[in-house]
Structures are given as C-alpha cells and as structure tokens.
Protein backbone atom coordinates (compact mmCIF):
# COMPACT_ATOMS: atom_id res chain seq x y z
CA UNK A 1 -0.17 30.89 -4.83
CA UNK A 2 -2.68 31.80 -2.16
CA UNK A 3 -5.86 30.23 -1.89
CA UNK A 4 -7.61 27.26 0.33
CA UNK A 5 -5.32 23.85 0.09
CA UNK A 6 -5.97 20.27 1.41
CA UNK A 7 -3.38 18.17 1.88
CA UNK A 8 -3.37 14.11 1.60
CA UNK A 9 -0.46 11.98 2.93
CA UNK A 10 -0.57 8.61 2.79
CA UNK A 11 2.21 5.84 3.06
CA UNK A 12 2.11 1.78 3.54
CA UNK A 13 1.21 0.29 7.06
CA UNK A 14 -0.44 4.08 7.57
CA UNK A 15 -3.64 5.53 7.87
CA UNK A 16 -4.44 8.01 5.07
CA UNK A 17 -4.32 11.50 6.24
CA UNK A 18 -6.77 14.18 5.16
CA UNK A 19 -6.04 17.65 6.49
CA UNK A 20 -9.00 20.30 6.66
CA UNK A 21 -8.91 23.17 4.18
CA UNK A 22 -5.78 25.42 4.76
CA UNK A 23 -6.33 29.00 3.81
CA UNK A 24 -2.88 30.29 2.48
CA UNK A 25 -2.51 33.99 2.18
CA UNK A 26 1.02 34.11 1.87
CA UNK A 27 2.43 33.15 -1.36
CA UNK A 28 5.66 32.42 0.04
CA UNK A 29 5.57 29.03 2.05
CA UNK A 30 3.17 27.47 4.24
CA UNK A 31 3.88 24.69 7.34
CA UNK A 32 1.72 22.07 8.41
CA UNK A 33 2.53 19.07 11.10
CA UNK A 34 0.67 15.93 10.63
CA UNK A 35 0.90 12.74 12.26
CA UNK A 36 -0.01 9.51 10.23
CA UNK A 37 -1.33 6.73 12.13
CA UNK A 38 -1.02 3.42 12.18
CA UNK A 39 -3.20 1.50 9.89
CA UNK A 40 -5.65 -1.14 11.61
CA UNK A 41 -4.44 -4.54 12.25
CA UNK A 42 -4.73 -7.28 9.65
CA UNK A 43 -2.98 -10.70 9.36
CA UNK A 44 -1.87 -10.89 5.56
CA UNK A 45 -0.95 -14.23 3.95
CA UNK A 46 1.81 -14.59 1.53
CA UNK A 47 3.22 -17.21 -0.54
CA UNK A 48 6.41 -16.24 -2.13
CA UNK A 49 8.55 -16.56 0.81
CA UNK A 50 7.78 -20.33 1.58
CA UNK A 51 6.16 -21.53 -1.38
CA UNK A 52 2.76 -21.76 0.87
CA UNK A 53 0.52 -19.84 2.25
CA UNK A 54 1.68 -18.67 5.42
CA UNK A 55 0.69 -15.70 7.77
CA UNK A 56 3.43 -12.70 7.88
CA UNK A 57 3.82 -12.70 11.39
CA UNK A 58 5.47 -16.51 10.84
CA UNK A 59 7.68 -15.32 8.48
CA UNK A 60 11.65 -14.83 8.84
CA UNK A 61 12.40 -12.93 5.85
CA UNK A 62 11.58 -9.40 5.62
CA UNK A 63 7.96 -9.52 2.93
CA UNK A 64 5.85 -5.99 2.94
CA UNK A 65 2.54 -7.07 1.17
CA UNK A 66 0.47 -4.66 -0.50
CA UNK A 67 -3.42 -4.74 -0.91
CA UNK A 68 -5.59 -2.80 -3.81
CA UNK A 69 -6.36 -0.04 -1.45
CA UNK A 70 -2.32 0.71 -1.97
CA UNK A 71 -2.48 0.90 -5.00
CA UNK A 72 -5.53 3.65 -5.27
CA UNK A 73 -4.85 7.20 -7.05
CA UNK A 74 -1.16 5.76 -8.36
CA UNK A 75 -1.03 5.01 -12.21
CA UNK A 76 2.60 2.87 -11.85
CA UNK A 77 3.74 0.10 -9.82
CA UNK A 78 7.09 2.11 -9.36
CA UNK A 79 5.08 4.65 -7.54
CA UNK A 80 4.15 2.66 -4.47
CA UNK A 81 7.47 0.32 -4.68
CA UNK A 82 9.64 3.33 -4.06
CA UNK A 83 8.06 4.19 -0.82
CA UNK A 84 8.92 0.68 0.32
CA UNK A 85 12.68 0.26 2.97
CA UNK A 86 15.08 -1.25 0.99
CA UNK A 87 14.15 -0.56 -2.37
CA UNK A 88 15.59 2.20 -5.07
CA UNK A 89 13.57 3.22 -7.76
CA UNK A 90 15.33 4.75 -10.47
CA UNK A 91 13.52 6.57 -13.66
CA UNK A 92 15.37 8.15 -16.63
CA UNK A 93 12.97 11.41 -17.51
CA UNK A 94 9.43 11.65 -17.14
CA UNK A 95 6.24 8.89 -16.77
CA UNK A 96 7.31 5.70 -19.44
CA UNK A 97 11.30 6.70 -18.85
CA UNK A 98 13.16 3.52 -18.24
CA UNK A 99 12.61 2.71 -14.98
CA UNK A 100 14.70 0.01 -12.81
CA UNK A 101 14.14 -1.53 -8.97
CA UNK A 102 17.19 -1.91 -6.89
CA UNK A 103 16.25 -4.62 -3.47
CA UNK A 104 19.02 -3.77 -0.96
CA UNK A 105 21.62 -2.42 -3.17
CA UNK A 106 21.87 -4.80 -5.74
CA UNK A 107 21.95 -4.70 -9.06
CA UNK A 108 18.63 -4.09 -10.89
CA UNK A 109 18.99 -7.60 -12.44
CA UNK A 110 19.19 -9.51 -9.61
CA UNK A 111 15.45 -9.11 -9.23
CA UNK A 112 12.90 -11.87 -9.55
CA UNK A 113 9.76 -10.49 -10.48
CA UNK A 114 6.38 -12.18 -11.47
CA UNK A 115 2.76 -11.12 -12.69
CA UNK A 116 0.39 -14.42 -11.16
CA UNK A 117 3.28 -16.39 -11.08
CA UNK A 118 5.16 -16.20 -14.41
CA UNK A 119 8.20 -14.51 -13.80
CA UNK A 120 8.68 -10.85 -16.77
CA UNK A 121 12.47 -10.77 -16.45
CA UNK A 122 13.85 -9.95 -19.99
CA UNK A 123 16.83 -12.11 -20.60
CA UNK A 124 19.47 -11.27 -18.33
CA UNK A 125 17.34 -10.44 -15.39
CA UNK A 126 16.48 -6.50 -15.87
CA UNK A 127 13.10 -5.83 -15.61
CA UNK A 128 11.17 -2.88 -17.46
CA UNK A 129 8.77 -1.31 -14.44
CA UNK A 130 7.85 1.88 -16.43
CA UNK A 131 5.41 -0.78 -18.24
CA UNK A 132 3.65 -2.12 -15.02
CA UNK A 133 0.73 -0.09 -14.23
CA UNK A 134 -1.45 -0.26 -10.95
CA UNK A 135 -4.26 -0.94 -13.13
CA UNK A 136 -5.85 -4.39 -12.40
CA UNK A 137 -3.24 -5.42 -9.76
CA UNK A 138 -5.13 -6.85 -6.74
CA UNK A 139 -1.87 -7.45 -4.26
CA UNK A 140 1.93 -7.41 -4.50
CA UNK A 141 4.24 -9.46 -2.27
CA UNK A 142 7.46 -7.82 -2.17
CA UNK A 143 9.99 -10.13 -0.95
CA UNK A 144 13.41 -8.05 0.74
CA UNK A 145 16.14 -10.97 0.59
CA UNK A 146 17.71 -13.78 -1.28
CA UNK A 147 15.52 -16.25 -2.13
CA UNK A 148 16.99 -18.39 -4.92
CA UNK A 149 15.97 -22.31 -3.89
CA UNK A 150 12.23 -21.12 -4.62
CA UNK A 151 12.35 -18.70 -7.05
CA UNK A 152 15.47 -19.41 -9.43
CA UNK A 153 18.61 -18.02 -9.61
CA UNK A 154 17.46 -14.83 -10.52
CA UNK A 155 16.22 -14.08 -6.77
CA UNK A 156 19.20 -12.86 -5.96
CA UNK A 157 18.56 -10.07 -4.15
CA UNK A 158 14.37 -10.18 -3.66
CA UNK A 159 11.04 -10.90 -5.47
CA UNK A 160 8.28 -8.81 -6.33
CA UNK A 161 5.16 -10.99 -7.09
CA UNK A 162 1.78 -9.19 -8.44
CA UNK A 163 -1.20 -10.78 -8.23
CA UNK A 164 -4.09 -9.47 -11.23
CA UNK A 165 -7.54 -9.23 -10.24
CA UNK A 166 -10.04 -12.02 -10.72
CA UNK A 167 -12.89 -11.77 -12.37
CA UNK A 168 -16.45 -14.23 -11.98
CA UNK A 169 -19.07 -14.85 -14.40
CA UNK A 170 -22.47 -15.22 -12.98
C-alpha cells in the first residue's frame, strides 16, 4: 500500500535501528539496506552456568543473557528466545498455540527451565512457553549446553533461567 513507512529492526547484542520515514509510491515492493550496530559494551554476570556469580567473559559454556530492554515491545518469552543461535521455537497456530524450545537439536524435554530459581518443567520435562509472557521478567540467562551436575538431570541439553522483577517498599 503506498504511503510513508518507518522501519525498526532490532536483534540481541545490536543496536536498535530506526530508519527515517520512507515514502512508498509503488504498491508493489520496496528495498531498504540497513546496518545494525553493535550494541555498547557491558560486562553481564550470570549464575546458572557455575552456580555463582561470574562475569560472561570467564565463562566456557556458551550463556546469551538478556536484560529488560530485550524484552521491550514483545508480549512472549518465545518471541525473543527464537532470535537466539541454537534455539528452535516451535508454535502450533496463532499467539497461546502450544509452543515448545528446542537447545541444539534436542528434544523439547531435555530443557531445564526456571522462573527465580524454581524450575516449571511439567512432569516429563516439556515445558509450556506459550504461557510465559515478557511481562515482569527483569533478565533471562539462557544457558546453550549440558549442564546436568548443577541443574538436574533435566539439563540435558540447556537452561533457560528468568529472573522476575523486584519490587521495594519505601
């Protein structure tokens, strides 16, 4: 459809992108070429790979670690975990479809995944991430990898930690 367009790209470990207005007058296709940058600099901490906190950079295993600012304008978890290497997303039908996370090929049930700590497997191991929204998650750890001797057998193929935001009382 013609009219003025702006377009927004934005990916983990990327800048957001923000195009100026685009005046299409040709209602059959339009090209644009963008170039993301690289986001600034930060040292992130995670725990789920060593059981303490430890900075990234230290780490062996492959851990992506996601702040709130990831999580703006998506309404599921799914959304941002699908843009991640090594992880399949896979959604029967539209928003609240069953939804299941594949880490490296493996089965959805060999998935460790916990909300501050306390692990939502169902019994069996599958986890249900059409249910997770982005709303009031502060920071997921998303571990790529085996990781069993902290975690529990059901780390077989990588854990996905959220964190929930805190609140304070004056």
């Amino acid at each position: 459809v013609p009219g003025p367009y702006q377009l927004r790209a934005s990916s983990p470990s990327f800048a957001e992108y923000v195009s100026a207005t685009i005046e299409v007058t040709d209602a059959r296709s339009a090209t644009l070429d963008l170039k993301l940058s690289l986001a600034s600099l930060t040292e992130q901490v995670t725990v789920t790979a060593t059981g303490i906190p430890t900075v990234e950079a230290h780490l062996a295993s492959a851990v992506t670690i996601l702040g709130e600012r990831d999580f703006a304008r998506l309404r599921d978890a799914q959304d941002l975990l699908r843009l991640m290497p090594g992880l399949q997303v896979t959604q029967t039908g539209q928003p609240g479809g069953t939804t299941s996370l594949f880490i490296r090929g493996a089965n959805s049930d060999a998935n460790k995944v916990l909300i501050d700590d306390i692990p939502v497997n169902d019994i069996g191991g599958s986890v249900e991430f059409a249910n997770v929204a982005t709303t009031g998650i502060a920071k997921a750890e998303v571990l790529r990898g085996p990781n069993s001797a902290l975690s529990g057998s059901g780390a077989l193929a990588g854990v996905v930690s959220f964190t929930t935001k805190r609140g304070a009382t004056p």
